[in-house]
C-alpha atoms as a PDB file:
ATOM      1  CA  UNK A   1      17.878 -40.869  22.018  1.00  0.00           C
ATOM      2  CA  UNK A   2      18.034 -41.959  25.687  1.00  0.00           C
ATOM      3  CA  UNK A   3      16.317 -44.906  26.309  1.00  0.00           C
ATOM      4  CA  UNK A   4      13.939 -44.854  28.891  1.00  0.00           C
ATOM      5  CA  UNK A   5      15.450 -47.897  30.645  1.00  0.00           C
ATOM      6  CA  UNK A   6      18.720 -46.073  31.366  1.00  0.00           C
ATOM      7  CA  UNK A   7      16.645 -43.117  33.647  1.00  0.00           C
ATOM      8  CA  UNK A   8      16.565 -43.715  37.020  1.00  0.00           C
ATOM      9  CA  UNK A   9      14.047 -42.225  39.509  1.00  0.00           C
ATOM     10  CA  UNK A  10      16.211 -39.608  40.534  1.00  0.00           C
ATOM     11  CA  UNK A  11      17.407 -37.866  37.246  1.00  0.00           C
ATOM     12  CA  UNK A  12      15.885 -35.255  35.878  1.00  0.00           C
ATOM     13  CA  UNK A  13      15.726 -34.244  32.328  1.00  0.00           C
ATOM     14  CA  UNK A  14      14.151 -30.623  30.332  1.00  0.00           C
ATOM     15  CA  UNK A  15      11.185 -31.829  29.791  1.00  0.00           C
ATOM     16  CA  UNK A  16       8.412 -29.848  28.322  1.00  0.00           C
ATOM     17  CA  UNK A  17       9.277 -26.433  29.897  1.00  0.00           C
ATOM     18  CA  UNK A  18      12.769 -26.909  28.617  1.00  0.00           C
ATOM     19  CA  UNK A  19      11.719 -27.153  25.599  1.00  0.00           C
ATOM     20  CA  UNK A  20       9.310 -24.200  25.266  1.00  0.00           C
ATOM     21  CA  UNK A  21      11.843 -21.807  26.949  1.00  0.00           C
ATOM     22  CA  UNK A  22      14.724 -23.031  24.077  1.00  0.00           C
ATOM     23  CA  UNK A  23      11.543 -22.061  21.199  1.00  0.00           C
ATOM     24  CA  UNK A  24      10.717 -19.304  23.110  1.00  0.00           C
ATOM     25  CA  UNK A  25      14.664 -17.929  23.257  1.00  0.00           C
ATOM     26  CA  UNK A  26      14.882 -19.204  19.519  1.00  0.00           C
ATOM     27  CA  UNK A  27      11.709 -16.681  18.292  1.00  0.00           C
ATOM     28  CA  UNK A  28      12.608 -14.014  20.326  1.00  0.00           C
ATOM     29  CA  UNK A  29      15.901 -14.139  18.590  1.00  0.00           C
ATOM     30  CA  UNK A  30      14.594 -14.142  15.272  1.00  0.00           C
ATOM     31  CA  UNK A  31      11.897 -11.505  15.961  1.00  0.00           C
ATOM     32  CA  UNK A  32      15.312  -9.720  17.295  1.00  0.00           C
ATOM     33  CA  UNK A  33      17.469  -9.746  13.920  1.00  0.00           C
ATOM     34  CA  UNK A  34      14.006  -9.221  11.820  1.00  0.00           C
ATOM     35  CA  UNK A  35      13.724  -5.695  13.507  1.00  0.00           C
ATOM     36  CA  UNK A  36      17.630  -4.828  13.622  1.00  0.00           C
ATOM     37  CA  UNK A  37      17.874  -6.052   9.635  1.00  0.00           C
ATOM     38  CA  UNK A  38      14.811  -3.575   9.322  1.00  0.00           C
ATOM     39  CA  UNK A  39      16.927  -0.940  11.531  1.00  0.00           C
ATOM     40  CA  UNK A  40      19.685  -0.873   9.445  1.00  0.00           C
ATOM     41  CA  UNK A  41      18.274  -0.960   5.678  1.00  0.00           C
ATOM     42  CA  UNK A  42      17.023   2.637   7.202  1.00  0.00           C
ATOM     43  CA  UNK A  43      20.369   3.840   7.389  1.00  0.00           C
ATOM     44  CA  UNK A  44      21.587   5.871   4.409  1.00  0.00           C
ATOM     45  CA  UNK A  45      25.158   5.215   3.373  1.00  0.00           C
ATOM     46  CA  UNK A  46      26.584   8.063   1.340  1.00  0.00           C
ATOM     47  CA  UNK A  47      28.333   6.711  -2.005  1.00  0.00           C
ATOM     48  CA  UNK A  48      31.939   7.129  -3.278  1.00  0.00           C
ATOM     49  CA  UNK A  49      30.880  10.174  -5.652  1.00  0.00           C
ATOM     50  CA  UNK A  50      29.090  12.182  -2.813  1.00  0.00           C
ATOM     51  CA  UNK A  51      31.743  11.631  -0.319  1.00  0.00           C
ATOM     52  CA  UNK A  52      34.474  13.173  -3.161  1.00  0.00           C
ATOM     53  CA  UNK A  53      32.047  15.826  -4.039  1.00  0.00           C
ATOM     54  CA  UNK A  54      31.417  17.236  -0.488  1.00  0.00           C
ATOM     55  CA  UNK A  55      35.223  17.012   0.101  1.00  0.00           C
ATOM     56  CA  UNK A  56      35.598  19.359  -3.444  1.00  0.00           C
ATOM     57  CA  UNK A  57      32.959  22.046  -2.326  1.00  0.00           C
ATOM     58  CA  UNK A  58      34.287  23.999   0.773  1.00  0.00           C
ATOM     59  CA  UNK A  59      31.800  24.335   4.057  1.00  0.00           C
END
């Protein structure tokens, strides 16, 4: 952690707003990859046995 001895008047550090953008990025991201997971488990993935079976059967 910096020490507060070792800031001088003219540096500037995050701060506050810093901070809530980063949390704000950070839950938008996870709200993000909580839809797209739900997205995807939509998706219906054929199996081995229907894939050989729709080859077999012509049209």
């Amino acid at each position: 952690m910096i020490a507060i001895d070792t800031l001088s008047k003219g540096d500037v550090s995050p701060g506050l707003l810093g901070f809530l953008v980063v949390a704000a990025m950070g839950l938008a991201l996870y709200m993000l990859v909580k839809s797209m997971r739900r997205q995807i488990s939509k998706i219906e993935v054929p199996s081995e046995a229907e894939l050989r079976e729709r080859r077999k059967t012509p049209g």
